[in-house]
C-alpha atoms as a PDB file:
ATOM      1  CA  UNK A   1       0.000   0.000   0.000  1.00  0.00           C
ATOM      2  CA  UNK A   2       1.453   3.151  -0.773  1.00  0.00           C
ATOM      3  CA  UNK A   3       1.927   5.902   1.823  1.00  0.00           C
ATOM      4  CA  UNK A   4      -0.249   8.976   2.173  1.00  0.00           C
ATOM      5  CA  UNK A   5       1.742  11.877   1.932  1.00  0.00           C
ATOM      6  CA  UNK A   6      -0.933  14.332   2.071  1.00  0.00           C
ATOM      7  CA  UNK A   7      -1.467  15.320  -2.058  1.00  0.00           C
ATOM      8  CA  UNK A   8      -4.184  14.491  -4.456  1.00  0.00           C
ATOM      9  CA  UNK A   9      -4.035  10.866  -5.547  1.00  0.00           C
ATOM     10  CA  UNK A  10      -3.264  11.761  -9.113  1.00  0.00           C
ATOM     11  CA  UNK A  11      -0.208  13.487  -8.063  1.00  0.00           C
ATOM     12  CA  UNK A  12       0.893  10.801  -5.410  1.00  0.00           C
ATOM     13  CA  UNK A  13       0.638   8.359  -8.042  1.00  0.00           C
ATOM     14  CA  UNK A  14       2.781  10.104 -10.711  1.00  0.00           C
ATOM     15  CA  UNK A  15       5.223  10.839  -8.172  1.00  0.00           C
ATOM     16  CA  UNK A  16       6.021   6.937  -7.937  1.00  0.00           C
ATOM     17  CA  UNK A  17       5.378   6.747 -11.626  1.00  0.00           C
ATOM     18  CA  UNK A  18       8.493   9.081 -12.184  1.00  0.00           C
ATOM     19  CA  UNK A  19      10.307   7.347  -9.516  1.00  0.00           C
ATOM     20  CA  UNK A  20      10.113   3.880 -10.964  1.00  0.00           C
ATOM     21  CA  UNK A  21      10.735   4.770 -14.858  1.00  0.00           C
ATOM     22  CA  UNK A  22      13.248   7.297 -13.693  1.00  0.00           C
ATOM     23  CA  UNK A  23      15.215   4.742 -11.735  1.00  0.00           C
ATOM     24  CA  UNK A  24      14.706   1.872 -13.793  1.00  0.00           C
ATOM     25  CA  UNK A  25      16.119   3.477 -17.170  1.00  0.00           C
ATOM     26  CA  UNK A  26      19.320   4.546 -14.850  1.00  0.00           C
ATOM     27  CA  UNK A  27      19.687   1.184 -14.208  1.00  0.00           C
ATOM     28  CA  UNK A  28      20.003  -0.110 -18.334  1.00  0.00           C
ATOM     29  CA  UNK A  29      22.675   2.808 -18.434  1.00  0.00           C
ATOM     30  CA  UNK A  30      24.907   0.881 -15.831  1.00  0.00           C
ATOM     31  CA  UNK A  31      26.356  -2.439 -15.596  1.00  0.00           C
ATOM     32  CA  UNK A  32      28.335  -3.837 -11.942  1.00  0.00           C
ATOM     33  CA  UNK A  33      32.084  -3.638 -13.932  1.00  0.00           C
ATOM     34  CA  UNK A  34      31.614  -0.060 -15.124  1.00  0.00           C
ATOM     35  CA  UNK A  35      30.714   0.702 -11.713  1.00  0.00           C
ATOM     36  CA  UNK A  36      33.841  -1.227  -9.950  1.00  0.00           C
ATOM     37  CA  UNK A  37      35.754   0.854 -12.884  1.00  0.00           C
ATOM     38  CA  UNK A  38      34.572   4.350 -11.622  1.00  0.00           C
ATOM     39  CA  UNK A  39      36.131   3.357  -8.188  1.00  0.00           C
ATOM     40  CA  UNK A  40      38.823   3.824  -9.847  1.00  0.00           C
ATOM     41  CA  UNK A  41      38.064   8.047  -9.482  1.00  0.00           C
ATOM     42  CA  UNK A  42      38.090   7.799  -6.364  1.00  0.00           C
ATOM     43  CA  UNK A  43      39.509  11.762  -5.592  1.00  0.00           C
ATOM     44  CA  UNK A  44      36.580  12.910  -7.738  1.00  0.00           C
ATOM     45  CA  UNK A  45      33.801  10.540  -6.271  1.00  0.00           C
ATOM     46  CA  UNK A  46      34.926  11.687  -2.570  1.00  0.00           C
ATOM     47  CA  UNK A  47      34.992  15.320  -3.566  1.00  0.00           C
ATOM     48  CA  UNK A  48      31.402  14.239  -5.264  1.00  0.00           C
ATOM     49  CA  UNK A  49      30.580  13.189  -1.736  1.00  0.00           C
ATOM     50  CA  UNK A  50      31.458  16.156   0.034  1.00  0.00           C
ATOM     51  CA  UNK A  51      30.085  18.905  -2.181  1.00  0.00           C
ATOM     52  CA  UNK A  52      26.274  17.073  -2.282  1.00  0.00           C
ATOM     53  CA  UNK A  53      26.092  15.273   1.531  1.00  0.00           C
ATOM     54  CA  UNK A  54      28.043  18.554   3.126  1.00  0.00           C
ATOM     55  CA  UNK A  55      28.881  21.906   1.214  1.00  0.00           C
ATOM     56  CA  UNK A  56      25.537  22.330  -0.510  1.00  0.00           C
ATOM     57  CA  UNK A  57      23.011  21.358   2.903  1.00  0.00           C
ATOM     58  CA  UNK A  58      25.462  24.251   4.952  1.00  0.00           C
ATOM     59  CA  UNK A  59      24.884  26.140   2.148  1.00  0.00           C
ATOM     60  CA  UNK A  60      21.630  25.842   2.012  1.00  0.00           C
ATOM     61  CA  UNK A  61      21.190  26.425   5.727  1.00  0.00           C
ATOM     62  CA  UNK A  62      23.299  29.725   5.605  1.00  0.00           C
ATOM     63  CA  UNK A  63      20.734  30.978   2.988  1.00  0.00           C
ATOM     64  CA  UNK A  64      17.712  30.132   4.534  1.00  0.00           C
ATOM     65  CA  UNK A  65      18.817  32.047   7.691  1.00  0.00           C
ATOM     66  CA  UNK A  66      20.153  35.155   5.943  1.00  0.00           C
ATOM     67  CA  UNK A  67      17.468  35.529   3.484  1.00  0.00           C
ATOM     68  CA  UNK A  68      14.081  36.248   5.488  1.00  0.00           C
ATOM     69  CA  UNK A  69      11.107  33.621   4.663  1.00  0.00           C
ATOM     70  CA  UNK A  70       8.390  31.821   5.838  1.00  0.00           C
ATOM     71  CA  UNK A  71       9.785  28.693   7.853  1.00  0.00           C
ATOM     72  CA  UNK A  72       8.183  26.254   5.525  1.00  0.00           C
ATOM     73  CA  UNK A  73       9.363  27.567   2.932  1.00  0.00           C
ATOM     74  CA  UNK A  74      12.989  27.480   3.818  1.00  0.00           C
ATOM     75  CA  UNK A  75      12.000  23.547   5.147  1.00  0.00           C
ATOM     76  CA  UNK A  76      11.043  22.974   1.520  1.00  0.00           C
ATOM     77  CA  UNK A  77      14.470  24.478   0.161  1.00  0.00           C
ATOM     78  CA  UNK A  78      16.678  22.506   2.667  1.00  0.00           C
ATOM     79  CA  UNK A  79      14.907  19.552   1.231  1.00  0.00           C
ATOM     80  CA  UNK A  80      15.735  19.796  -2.046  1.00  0.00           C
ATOM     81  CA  UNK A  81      18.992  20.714  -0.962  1.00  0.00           C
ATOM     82  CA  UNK A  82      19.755  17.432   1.158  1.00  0.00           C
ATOM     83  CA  UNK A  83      18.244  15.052  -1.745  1.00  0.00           C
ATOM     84  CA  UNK A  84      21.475  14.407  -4.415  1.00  0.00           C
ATOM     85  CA  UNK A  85      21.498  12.471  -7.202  1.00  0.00           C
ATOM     86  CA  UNK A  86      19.581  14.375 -10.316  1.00  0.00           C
ATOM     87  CA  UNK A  87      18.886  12.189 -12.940  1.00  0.00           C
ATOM     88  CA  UNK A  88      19.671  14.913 -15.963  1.00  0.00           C
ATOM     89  CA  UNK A  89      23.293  14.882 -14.367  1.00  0.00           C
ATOM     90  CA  UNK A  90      24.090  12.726 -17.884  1.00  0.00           C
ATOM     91  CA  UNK A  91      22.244  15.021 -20.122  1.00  0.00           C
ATOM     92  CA  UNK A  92      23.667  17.877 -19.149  1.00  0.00           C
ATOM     93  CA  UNK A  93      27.158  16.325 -19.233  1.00  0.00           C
ATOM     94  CA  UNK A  94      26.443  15.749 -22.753  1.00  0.00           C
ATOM     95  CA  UNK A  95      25.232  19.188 -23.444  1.00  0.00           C
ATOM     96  CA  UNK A  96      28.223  20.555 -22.258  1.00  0.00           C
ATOM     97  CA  UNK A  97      30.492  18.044 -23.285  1.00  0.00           C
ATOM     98  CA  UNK A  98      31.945  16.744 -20.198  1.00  0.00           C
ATOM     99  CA  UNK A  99      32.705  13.581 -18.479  1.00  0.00           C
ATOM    100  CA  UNK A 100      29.199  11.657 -19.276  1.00  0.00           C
ATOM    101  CA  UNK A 101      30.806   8.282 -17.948  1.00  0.00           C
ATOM    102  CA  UNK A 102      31.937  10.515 -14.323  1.00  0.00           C
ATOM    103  CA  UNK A 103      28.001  11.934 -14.704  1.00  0.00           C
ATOM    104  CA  UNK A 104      26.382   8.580 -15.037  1.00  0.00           C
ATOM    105  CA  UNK A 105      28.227   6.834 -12.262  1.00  0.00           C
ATOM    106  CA  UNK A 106      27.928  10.087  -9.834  1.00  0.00           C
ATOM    107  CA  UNK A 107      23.984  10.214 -10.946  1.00  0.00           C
ATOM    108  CA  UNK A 108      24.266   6.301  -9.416  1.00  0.00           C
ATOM    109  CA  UNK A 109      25.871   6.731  -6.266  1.00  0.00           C
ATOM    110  CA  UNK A 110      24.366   9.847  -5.471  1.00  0.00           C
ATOM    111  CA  UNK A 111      21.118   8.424  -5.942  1.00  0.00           C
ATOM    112  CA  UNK A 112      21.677   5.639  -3.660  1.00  0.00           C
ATOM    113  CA  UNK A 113      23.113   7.386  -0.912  1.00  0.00           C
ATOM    114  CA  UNK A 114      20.224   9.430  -0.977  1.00  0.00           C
ATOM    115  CA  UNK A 115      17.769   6.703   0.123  1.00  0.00           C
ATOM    116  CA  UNK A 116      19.491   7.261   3.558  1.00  0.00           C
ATOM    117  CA  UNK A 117      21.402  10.396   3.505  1.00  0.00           C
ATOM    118  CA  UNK A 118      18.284  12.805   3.089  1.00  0.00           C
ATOM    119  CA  UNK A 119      16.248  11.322   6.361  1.00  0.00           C
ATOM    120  CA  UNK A 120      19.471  11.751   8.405  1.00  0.00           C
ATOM    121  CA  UNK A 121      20.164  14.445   7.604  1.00  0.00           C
ATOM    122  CA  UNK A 122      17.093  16.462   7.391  1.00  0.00           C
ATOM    123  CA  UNK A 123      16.634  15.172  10.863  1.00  0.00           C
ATOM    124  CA  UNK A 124      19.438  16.814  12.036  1.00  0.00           C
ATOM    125  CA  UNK A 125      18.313  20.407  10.412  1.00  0.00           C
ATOM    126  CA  UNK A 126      14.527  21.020  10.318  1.00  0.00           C
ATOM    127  CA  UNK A 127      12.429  22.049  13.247  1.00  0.00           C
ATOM    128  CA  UNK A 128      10.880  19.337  15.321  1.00  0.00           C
ATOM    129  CA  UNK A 129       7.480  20.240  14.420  1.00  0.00           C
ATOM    130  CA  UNK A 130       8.230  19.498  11.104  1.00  0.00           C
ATOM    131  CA  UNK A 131      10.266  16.314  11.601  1.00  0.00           C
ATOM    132  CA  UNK A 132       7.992  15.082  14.142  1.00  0.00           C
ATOM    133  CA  UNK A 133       5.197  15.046  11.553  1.00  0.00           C
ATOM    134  CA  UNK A 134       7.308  12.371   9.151  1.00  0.00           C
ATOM    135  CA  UNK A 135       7.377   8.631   9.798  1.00  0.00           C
ATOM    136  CA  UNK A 136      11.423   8.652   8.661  1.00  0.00           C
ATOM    137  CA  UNK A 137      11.117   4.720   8.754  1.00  0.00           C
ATOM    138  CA  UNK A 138       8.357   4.675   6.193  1.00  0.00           C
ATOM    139  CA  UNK A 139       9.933   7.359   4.206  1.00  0.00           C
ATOM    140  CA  UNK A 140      13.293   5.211   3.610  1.00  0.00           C
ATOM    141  CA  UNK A 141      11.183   1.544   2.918  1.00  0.00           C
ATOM    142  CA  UNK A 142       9.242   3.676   0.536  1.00  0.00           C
ATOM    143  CA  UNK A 143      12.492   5.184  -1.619  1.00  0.00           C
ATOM    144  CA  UNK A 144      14.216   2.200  -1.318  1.00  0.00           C
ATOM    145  CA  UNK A 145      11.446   0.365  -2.829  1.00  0.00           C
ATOM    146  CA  UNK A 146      10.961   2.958  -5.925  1.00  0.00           C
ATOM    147  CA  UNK A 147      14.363   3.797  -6.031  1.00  0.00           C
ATOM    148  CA  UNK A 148      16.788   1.400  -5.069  1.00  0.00           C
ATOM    149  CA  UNK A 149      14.634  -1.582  -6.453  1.00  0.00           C
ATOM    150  CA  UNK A 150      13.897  -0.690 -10.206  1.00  0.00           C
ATOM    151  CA  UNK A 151      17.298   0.879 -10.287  1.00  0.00           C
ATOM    152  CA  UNK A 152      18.853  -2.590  -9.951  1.00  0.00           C
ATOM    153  CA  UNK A 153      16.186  -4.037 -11.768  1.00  0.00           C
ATOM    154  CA  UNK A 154      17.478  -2.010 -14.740  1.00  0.00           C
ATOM    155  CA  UNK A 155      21.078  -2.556 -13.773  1.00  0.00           C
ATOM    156  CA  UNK A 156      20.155  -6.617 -13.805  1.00  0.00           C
ATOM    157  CA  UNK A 157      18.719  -6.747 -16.857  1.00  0.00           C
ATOM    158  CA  UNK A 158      21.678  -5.173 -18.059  1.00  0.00           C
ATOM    159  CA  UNK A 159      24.246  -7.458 -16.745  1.00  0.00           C
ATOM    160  CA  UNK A 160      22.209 -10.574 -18.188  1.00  0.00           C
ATOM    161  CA  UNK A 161      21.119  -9.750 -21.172  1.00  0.00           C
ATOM    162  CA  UNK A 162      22.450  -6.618 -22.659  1.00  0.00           C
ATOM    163  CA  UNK A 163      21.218  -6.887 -26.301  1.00  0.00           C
ATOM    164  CA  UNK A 164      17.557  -6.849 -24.706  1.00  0.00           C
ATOM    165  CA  UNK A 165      18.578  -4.153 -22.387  1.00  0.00           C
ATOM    166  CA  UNK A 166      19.969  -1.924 -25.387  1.00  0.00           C
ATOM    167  CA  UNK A 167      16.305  -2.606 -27.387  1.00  0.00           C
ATOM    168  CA  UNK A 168      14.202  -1.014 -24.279  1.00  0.00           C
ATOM    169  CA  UNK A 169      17.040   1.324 -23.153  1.00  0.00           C
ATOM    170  CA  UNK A 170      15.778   4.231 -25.429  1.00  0.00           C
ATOM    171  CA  UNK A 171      11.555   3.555 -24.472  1.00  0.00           C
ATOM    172  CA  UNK A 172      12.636   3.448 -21.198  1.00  0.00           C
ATOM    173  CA  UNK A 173      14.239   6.623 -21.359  1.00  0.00           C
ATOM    174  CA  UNK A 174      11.199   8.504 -23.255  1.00  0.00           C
ATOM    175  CA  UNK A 175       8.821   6.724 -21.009  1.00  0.00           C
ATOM    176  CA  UNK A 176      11.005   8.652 -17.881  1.00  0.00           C
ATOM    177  CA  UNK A 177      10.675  11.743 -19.626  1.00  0.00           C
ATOM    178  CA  UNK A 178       6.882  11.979 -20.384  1.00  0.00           C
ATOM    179  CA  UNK A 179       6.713  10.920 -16.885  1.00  0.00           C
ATOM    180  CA  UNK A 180       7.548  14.315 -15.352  1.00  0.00           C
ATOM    181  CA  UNK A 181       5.214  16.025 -18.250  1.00  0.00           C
ATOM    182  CA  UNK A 182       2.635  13.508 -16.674  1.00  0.00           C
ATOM    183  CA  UNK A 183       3.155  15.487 -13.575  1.00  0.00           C
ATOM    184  CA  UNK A 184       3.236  18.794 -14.773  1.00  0.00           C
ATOM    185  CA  UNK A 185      -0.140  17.832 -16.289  1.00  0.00           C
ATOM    186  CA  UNK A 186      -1.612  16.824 -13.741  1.00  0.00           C
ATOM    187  CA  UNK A 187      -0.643  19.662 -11.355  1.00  0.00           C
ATOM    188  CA  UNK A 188      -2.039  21.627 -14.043  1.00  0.00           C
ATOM    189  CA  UNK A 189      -5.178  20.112 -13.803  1.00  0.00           C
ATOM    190  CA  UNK A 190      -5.722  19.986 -10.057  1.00  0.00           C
ATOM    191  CA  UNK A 191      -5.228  23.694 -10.353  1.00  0.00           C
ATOM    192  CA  UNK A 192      -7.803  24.456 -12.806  1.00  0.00           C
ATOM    193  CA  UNK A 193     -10.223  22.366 -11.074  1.00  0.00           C
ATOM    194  CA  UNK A 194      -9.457  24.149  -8.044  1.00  0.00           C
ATOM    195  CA  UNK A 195      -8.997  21.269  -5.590  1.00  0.00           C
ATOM    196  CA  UNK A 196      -5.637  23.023  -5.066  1.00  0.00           C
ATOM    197  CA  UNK A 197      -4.506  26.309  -5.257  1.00  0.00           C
ATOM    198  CA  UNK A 198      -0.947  25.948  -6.122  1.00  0.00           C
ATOM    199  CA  UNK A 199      -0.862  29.649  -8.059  1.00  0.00           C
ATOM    200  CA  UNK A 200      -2.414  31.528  -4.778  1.00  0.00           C
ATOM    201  CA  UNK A 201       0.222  29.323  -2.565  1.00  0.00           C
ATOM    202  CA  UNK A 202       3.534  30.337  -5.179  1.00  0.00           C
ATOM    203  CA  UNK A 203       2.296  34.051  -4.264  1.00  0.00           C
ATOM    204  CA  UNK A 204       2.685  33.446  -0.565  1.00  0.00           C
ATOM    205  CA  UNK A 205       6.114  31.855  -1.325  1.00  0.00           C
ATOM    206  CA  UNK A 206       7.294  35.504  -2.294  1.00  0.00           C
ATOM    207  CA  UNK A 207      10.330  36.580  -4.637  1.00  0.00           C
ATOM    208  CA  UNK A 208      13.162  35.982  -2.099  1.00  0.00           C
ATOM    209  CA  UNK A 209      12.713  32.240  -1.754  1.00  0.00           C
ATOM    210  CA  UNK A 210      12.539  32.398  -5.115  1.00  0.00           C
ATOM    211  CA  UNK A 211      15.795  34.263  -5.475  1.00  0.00           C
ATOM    212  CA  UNK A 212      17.015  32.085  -2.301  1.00  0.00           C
ATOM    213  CA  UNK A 213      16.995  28.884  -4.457  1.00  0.00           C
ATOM    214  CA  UNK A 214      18.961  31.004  -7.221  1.00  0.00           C
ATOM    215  CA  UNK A 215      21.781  31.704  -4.564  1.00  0.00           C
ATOM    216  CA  UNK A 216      21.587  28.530  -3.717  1.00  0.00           C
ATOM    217  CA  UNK A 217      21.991  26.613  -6.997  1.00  0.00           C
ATOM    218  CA  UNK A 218      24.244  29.217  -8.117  1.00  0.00           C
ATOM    219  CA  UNK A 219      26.623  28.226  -4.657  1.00  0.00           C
ATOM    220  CA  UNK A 220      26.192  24.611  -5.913  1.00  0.00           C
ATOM    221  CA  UNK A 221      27.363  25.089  -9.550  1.00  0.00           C
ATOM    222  CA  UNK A 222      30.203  26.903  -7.999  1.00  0.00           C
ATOM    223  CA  UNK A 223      31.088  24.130  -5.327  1.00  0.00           C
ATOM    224  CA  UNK A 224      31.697  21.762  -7.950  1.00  0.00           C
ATOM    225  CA  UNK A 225      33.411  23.615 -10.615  1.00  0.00           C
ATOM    226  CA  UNK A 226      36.120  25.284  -8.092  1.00  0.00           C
ATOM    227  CA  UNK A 227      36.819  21.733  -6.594  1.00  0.00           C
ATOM    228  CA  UNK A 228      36.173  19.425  -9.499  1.00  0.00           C
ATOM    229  CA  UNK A 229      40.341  19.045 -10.616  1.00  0.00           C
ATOM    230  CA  UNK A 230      42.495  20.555 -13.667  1.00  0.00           C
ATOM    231  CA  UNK A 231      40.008  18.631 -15.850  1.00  0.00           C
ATOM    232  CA  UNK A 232      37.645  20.891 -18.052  1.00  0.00           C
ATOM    233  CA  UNK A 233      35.106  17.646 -18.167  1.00  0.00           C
ATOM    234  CA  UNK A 234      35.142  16.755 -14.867  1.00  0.00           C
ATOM    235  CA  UNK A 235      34.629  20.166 -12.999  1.00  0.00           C
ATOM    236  CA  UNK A 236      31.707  20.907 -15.928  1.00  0.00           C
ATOM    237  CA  UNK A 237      29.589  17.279 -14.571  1.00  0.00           C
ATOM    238  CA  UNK A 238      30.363  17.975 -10.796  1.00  0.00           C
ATOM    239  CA  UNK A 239      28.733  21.855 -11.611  1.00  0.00           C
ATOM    240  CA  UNK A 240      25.592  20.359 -13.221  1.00  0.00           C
ATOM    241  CA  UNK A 241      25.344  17.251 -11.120  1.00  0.00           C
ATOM    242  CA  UNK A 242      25.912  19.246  -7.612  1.00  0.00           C
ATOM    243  CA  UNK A 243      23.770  21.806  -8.922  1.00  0.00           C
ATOM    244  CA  UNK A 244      20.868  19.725  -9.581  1.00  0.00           C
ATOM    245  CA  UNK A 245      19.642  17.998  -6.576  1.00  0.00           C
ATOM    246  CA  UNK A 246      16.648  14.737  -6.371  1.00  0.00           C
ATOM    247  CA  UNK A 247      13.247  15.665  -7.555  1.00  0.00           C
ATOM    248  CA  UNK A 248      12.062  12.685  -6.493  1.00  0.00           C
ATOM    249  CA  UNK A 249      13.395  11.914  -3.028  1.00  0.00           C
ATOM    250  CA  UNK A 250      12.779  16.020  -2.660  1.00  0.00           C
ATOM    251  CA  UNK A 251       8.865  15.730  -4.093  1.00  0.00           C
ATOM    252  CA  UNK A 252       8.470  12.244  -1.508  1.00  0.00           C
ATOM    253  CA  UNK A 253       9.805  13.772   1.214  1.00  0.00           C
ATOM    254  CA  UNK A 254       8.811  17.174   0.937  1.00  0.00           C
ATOM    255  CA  UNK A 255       4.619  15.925   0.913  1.00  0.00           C
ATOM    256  CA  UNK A 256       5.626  13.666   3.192  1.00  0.00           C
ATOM    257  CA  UNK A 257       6.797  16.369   5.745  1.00  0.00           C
ATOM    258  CA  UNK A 258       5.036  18.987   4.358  1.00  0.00           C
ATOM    259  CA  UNK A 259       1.483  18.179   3.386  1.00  0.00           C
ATOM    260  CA  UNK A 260       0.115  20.718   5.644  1.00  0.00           C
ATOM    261  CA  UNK A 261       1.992  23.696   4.176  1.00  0.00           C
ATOM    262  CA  UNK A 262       0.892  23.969   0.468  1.00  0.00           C
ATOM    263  CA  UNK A 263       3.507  27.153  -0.144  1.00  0.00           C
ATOM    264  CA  UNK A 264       6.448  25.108   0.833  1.00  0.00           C
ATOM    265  CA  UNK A 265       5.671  22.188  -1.663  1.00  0.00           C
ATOM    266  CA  UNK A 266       5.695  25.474  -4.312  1.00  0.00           C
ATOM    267  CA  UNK A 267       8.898  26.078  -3.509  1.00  0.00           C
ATOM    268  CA  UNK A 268      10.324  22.223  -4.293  1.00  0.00           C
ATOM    269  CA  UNK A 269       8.907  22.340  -7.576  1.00  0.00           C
ATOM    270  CA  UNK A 270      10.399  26.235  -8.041  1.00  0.00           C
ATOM    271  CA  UNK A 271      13.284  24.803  -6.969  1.00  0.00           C
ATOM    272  CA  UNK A 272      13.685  22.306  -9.749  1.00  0.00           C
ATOM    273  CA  UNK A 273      12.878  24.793 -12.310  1.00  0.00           C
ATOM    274  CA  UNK A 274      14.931  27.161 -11.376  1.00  0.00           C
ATOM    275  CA  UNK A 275      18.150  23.835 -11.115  1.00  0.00           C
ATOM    276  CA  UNK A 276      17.011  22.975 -14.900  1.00  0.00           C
ATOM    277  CA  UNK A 277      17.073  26.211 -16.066  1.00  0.00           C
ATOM    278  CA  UNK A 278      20.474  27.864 -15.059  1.00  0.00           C
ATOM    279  CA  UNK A 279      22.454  24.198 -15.313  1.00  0.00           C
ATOM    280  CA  UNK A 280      21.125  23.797 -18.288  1.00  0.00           C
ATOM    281  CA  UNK A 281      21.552  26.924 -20.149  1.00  0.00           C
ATOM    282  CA  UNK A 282      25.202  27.007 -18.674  1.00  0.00           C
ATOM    283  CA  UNK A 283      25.921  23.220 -20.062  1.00  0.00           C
ATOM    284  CA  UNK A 284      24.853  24.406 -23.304  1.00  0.00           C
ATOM    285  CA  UNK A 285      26.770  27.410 -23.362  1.00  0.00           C
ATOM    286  CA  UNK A 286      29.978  25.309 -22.038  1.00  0.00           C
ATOM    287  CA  UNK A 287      28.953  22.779 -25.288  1.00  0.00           C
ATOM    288  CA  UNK A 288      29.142  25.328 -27.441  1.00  0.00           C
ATOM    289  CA  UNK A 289      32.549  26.977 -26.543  1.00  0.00           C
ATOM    290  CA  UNK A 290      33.880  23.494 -26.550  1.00  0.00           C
ATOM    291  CA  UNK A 291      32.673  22.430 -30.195  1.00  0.00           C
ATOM    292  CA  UNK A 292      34.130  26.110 -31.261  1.00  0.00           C
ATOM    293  CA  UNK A 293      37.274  24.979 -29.574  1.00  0.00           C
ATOM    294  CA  UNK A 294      37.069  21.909 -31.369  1.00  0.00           C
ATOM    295  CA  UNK A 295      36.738  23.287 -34.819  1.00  0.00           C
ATOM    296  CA  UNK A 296      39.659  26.158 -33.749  1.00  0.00           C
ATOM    297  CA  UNK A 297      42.059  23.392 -33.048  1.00  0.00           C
ATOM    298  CA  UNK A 298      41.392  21.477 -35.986  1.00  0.00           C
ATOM    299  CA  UNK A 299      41.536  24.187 -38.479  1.00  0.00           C
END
């Protein structure tokens, strides 16, 4: 039985759905020997480590006190900012031209550690009122079993039979993507119908959360650029992939410890928009510079 976490069932339901495809087409990308072989990177990994589990939650928590919002709102932003492991980390790498193998196997990790990193360490950092409404316990089972589980159904599948896993690798990717449009339908909808006011709640959330999450992701793309190495790539795909943080663990999560404050689940999905946005204009604007650089050193 799935867990209540206090939206419309629509939107509950393509939650998991995003989840599960999400996860499951990471998996196809990644096989157990490519992901011994990234071990291998083990300077960049631990820096990977650092900047998402440490750097970016202090960040996050310096902002949130500096900048003056409503308290759920700044709950919402630090927990987006505790959830790592975007799954666009790889698309972004390839916009820009980085290190797509670093951006896959960071996208896996991350992802993982997430399961049990973003309970611990939200409980450490939100308010007990807010903490003391979330069944932590029920929270992990739940990601584990719509993260962790179709991820290494994927990864399987895979590892047995690859020339079946290269046939649905490209559906299962599309099927991830319309996934999140499912959402954005569907929160759409529940708007216009008016069972939820999501439009009167993203007034209440007010311009300097917005700007907040800005900072924030800005501070991110920084983190990971100044500390990624010598290595154009690599410091491009720890930008992108520390800038970007979980939409799912964040959207589970956040409902989950936040159904009763309708502004602060605004700011989760503001949050992601505003990650996509500036990570991704950047990684095209690195992609271009380095195909110009390209054609300049070939000519």
């Amino acid at each position: 039985m799935l867990p209540d976490v206090g939206l419309t069932l629509p939107l509950e339901l393509s939650i998991y759905l995003f989840l599960v495809l999400t996860m499951f087409s990471m998996g196809l990308a990644l096989t157990p020997s490519r992901i011994v072989e990234s071990l291998h990177q083990r300077r960049l990994v631990g820096i990977a480590f650092l900047i998402n589990l440490l750097l970016i939650p202090l960040a996050a928590i310096l902002v949130v006190r500096v900048v003056p919002m409503d308290p759920a709102v700044a709950a919402g932003i630090l927990i987006v900012a505790c959830a790592p492991g975007s799954t666009i980390g790889p698309k972004l790498a390839e916009f820009s031209k980085g290190n797509i193998s670093l951006a896959i196997h960071l996208m896996f990790f991350l992802s993982v550690l997430a399961i049990f990193t973003t309970p611990a360490t939200l409980l450490l950092i939100l308010p007990g009122a807010i903490t003391g409404q979330v069944d932590f316990g029920n929270v992990m089972t739940t990601l584990v079993i719509f993260i962790l589980v179709p991820m290494m159904a994927g990864l399987l599948i895979n590892t047995w039979t690859e020339a079946f896993a290269d046939r649905i690798r490209h559906g299962a990717f599309l099927l991830s993507n319309l996934s999140i449009v499912l959402f954005g339908i569907i929160f759409i909808a529940v708007q216009i119908t008016g069972e939820v006011r999501f439009f009167e709640m993203f007034v209440k959330v007010g311009i300097t959360a917005v700007l907040a999450t800005v900072l924030i992701v800005t501070l991110s793309m920084l983190l990971g650029w100044c500390l990624g190495g010598p290595e154009r790539g690599n410091r491009q795909v720890l930008a992108t992939s520390s800038a970007n943080r979980n939409l799912g663990v964040s959207l589970l999560v956040g409902a989950s410890a936040l159904a009763a404050y309708g502004e602060a689940f605004i700011i989760i999905i503001v949050y992601a928009i505003v990650q996509t946005l500036v990570s991704g204009l950047i990684s095209v604007k690195w992609g271009r510079m380095e195909k110009k650089r390209r054609r300049e050193a070939g000519g």
